[in-house]
PDB file of N, CA and C in Angstrom:
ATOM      1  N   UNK A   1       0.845  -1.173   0.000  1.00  0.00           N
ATOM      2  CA  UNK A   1       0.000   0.000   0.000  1.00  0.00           C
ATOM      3  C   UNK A   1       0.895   1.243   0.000  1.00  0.00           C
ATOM      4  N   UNK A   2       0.748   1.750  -0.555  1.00  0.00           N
ATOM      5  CA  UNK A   2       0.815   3.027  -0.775  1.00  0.00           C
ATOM      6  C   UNK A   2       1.266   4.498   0.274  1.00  0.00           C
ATOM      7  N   UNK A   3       2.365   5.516   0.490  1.00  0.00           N
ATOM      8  CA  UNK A   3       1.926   6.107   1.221  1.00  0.00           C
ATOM      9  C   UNK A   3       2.363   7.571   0.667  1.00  0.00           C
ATOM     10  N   UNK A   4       1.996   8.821   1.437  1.00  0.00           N
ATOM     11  CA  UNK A   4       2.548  10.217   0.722  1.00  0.00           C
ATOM     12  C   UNK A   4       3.502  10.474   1.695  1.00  0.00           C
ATOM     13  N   UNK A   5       4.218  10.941   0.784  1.00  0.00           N
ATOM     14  CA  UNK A   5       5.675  11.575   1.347  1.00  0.00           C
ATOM     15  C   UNK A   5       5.933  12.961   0.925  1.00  0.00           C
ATOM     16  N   UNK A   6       4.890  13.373  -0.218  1.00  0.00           N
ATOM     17  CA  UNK A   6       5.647  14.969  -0.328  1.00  0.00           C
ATOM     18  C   UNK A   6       4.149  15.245  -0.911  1.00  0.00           C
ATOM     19  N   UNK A   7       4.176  16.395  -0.273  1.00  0.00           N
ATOM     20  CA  UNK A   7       2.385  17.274  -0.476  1.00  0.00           C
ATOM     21  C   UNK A   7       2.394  18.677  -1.845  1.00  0.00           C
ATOM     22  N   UNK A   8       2.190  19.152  -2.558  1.00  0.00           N
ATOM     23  CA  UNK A   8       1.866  20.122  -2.902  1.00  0.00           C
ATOM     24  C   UNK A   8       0.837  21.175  -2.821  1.00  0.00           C
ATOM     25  N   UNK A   9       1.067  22.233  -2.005  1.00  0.00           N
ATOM     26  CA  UNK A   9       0.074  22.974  -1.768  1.00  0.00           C
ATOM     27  C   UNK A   9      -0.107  24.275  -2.708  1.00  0.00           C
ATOM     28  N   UNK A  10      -1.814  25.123  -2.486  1.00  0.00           N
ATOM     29  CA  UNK A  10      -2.124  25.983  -3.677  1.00  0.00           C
ATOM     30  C   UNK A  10      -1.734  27.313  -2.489  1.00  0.00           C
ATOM     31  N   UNK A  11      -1.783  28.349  -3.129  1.00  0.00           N
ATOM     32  CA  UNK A  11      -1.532  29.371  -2.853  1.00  0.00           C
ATOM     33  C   UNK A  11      -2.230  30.021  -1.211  1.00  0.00           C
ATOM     34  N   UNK A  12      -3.187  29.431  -0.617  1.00  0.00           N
ATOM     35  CA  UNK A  12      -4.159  29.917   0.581  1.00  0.00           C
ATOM     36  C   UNK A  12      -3.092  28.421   1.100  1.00  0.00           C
ATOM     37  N   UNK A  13      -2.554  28.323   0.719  1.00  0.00           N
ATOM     38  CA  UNK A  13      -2.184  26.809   1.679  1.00  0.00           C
ATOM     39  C   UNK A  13      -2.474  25.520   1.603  1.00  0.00           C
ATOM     40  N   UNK A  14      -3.319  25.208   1.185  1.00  0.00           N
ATOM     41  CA  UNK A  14      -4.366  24.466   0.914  1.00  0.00           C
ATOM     42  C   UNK A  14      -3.533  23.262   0.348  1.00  0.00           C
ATOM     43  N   UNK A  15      -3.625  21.777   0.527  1.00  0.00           N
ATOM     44  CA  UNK A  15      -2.903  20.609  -0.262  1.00  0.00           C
ATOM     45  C   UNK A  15      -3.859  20.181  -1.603  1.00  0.00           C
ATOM     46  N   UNK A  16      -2.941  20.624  -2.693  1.00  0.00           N
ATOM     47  CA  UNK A  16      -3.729  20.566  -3.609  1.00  0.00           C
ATOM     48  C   UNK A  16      -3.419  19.234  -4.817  1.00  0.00           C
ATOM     49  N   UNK A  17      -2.157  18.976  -4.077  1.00  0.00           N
ATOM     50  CA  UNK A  17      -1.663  17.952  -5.179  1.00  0.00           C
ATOM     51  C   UNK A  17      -0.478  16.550  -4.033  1.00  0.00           C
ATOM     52  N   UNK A  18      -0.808  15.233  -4.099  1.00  0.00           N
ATOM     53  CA  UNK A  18       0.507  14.628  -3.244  1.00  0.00           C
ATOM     54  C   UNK A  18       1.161  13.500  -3.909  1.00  0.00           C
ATOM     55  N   UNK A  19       2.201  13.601  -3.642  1.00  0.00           N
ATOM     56  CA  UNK A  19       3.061  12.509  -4.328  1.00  0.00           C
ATOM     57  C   UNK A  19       3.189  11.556  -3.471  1.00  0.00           C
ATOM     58  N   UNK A  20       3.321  10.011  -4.008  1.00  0.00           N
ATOM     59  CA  UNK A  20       3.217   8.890  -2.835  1.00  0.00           C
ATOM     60  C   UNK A  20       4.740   8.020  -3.028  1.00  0.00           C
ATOM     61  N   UNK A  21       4.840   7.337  -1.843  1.00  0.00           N
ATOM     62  CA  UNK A  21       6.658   6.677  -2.072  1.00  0.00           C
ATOM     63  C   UNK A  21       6.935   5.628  -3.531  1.00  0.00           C
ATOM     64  N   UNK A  22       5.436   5.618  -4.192  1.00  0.00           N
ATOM     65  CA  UNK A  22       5.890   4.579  -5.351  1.00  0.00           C
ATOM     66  C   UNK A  22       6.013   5.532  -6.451  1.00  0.00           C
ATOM     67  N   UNK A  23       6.199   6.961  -6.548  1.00  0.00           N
ATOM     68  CA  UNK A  23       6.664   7.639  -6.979  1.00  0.00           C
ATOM     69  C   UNK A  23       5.698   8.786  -7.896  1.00  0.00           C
ATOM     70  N   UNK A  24       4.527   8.021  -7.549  1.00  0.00           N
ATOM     71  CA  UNK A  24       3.635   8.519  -8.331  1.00  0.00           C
ATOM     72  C   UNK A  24       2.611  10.246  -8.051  1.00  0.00           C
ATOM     73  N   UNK A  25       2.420  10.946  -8.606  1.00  0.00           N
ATOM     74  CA  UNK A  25       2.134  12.066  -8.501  1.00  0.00           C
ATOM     75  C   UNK A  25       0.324  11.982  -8.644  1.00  0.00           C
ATOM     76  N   UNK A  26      -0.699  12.532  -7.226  1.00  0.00           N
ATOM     77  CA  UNK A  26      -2.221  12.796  -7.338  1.00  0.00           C
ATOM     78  C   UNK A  26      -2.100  14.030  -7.204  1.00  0.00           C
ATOM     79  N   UNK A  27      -3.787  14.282  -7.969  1.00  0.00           N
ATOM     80  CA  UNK A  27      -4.300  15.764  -7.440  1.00  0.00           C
ATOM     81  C   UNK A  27      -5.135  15.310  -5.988  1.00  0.00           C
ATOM     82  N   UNK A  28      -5.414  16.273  -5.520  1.00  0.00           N
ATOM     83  CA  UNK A  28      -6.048  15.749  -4.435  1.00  0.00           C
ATOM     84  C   UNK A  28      -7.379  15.036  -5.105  1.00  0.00           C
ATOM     85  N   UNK A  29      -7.951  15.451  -5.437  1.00  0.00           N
ATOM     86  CA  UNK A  29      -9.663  14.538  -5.765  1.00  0.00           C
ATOM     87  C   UNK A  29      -9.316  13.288  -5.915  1.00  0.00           C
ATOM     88  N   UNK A  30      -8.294  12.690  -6.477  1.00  0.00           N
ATOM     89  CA  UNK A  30      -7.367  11.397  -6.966  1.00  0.00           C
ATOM     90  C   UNK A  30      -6.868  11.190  -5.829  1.00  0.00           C
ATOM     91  N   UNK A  31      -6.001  11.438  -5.017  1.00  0.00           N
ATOM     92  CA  UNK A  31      -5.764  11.005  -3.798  1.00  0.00           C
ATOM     93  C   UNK A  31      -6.947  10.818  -2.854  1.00  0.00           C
ATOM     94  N   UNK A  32      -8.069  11.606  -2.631  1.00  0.00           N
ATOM     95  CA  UNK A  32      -9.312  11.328  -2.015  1.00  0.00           C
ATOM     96  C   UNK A  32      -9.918   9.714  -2.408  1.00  0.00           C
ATOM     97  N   UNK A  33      -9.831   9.440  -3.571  1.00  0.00           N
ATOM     98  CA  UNK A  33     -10.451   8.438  -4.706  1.00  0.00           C
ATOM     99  C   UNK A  33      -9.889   7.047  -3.866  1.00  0.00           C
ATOM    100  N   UNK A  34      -8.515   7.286  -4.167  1.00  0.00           N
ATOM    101  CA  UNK A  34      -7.150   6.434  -3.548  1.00  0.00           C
ATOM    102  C   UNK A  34      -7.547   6.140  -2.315  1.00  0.00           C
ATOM    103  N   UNK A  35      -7.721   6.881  -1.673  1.00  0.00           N
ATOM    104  CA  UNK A  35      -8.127   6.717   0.068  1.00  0.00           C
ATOM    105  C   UNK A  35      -9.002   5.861   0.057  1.00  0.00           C
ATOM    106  N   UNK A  36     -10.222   6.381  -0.284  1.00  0.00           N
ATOM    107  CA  UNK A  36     -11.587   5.876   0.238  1.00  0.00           C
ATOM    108  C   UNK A  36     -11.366   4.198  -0.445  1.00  0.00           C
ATOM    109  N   UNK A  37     -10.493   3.937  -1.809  1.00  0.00           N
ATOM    110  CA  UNK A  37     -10.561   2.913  -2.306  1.00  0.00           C
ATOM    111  C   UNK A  37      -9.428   1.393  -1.161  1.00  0.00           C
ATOM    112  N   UNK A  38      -8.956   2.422  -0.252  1.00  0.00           N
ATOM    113  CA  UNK A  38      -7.878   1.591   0.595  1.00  0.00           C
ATOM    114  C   UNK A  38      -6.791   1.241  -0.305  1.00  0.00           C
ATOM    115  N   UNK A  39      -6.259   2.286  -0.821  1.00  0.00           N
ATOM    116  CA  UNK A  39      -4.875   2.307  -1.661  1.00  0.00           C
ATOM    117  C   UNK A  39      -3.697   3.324  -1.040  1.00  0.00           C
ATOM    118  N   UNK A  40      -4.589   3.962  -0.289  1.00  0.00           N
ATOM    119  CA  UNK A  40      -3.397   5.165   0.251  1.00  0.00           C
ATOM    120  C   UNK A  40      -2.999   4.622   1.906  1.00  0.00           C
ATOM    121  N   UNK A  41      -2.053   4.769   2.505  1.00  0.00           N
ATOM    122  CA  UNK A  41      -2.209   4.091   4.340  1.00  0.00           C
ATOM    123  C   UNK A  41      -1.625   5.834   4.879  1.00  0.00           C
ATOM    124  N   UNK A  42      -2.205   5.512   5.824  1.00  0.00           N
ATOM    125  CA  UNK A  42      -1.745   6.788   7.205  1.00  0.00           C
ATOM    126  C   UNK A  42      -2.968   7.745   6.866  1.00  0.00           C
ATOM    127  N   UNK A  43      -3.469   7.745   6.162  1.00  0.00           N
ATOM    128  CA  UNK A  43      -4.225   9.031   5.429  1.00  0.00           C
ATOM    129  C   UNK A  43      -5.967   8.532   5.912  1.00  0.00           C
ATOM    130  N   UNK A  44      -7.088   9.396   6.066  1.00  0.00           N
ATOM    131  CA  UNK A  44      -8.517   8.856   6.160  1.00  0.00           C
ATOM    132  C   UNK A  44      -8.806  10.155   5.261  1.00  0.00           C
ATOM    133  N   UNK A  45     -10.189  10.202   5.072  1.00  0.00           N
ATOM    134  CA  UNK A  45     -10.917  11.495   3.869  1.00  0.00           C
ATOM    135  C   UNK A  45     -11.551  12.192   5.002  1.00  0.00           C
ATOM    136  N   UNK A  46     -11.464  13.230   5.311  1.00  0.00           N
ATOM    137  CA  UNK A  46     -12.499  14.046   5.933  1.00  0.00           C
ATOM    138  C   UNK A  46     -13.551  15.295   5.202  1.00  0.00           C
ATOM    139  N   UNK A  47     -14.822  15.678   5.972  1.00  0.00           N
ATOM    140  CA  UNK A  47     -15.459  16.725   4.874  1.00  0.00           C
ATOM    141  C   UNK A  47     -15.615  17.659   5.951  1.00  0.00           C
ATOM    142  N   UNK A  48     -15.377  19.225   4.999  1.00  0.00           N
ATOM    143  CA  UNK A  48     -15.692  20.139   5.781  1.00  0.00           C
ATOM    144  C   UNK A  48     -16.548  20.889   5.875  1.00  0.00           C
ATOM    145  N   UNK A  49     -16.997  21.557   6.440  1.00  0.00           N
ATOM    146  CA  UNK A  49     -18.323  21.923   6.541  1.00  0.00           C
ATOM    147  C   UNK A  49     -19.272  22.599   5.045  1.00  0.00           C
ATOM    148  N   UNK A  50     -18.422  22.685   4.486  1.00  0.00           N
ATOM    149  CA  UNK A  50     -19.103  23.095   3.175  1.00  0.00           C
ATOM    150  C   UNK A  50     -19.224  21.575   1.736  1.00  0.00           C
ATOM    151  N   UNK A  51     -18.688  20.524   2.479  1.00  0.00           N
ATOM    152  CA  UNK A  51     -18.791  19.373   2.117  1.00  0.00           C
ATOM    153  C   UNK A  51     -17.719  19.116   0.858  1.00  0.00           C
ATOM    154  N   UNK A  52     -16.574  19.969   1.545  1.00  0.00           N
ATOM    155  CA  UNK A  52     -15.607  19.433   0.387  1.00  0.00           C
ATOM    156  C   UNK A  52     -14.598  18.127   0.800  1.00  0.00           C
ATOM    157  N   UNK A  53     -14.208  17.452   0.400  1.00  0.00           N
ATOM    158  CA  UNK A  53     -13.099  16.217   0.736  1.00  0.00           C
ATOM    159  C   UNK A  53     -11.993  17.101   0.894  1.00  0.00           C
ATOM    160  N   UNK A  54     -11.211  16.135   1.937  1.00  0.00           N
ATOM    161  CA  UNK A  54      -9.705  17.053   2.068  1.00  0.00           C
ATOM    162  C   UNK A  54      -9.322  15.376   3.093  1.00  0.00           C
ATOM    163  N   UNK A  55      -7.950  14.734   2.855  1.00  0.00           N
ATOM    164  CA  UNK A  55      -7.120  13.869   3.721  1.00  0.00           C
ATOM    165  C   UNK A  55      -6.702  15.103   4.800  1.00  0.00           C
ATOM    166  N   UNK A  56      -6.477  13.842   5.911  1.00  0.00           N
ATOM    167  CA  UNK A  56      -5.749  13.945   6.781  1.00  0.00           C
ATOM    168  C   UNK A  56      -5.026  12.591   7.607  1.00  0.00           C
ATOM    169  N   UNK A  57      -4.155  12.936   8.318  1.00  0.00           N
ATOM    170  CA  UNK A  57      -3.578  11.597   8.834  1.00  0.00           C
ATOM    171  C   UNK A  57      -4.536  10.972   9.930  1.00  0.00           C
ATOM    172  N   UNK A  58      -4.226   9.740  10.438  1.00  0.00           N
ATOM    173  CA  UNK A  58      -4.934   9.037  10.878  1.00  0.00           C
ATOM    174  C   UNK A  58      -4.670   9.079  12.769  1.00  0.00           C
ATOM    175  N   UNK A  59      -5.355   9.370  13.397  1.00  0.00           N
ATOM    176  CA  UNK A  59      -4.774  10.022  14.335  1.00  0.00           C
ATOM    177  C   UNK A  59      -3.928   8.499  15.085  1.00  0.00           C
ATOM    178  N   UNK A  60      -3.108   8.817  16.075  1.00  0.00           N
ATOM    179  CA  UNK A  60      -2.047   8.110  16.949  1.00  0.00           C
ATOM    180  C   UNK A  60      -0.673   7.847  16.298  1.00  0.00           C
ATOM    181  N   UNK A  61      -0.589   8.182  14.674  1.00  0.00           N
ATOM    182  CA  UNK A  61       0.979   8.291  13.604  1.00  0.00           C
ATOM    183  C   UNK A  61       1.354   9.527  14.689  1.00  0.00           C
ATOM    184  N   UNK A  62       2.754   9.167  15.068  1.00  0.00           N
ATOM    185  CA  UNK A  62       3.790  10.562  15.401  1.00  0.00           C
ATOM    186  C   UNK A  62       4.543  10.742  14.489  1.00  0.00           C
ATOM    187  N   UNK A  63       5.085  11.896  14.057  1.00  0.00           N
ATOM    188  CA  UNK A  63       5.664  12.165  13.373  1.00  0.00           C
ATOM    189  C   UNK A  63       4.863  12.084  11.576  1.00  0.00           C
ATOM    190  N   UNK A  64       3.919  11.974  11.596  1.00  0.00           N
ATOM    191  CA  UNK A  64       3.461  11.970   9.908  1.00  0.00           C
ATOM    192  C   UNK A  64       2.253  13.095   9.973  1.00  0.00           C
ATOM    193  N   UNK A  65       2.200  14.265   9.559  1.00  0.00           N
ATOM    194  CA  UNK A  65       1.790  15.425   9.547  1.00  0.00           C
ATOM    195  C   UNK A  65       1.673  15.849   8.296  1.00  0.00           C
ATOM    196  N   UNK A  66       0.437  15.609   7.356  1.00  0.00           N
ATOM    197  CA  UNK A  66       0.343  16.112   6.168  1.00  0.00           C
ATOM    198  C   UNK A  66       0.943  17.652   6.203  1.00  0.00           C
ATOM    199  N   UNK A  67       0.740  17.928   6.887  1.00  0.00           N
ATOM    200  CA  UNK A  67       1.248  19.804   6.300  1.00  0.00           C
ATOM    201  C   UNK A  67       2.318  19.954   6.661  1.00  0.00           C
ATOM    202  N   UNK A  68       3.115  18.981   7.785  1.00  0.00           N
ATOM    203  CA  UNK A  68       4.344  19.356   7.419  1.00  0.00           C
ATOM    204  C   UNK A  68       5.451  18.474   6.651  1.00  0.00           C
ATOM    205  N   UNK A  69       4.652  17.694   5.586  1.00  0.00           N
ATOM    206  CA  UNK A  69       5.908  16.936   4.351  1.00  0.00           C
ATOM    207  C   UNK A  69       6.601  17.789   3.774  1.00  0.00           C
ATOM    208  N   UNK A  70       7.537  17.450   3.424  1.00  0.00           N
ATOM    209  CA  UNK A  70       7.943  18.284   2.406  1.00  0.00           C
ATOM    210  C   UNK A  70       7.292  18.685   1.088  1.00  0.00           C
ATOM    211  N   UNK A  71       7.356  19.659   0.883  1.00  0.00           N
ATOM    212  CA  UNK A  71       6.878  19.741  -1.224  1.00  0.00           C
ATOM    213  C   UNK A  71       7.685  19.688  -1.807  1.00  0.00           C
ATOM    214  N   UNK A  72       6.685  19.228  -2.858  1.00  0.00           N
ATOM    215  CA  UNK A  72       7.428  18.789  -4.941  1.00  0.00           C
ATOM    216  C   UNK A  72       7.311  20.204  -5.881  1.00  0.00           C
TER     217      UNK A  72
END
């Protein structure tokens, strides 16, 4: 399975794009896809109040902090 190691974010901050250790490059909607399909690990889908998808890590990982990977 699958995991992200480097995030790309849009301009408000926002993770808009992540790359995973098999080298491969998602947008987020594609990484959302990935998730929910149990292809991505550390990661769950959450919605926010305006009902958009957005990952986040899975809580009790130390040290694995989507916002703070490095970027591509």
């Amino acid at each position: 399975m699958a995991r992200i190691t480097n995030v790309r974010k849009s301009e408000t901050g926002d993770i808009s794009a992540v790359k995973l250790d098999n080298g491969r490059e998602l947008s987020l909607q594609d990484a959302v896809n990935e998730t929910r399909q149990g292809n991505i690990d550390g990661v769950i889908v959450g919605t926010d109040r305006a009902g958009n998808c957005y990952l986040h890590s899975k809580r009790g990982q130390m040290d694995y902090k989507l916002s703070e990977l490095p970027e591509f």
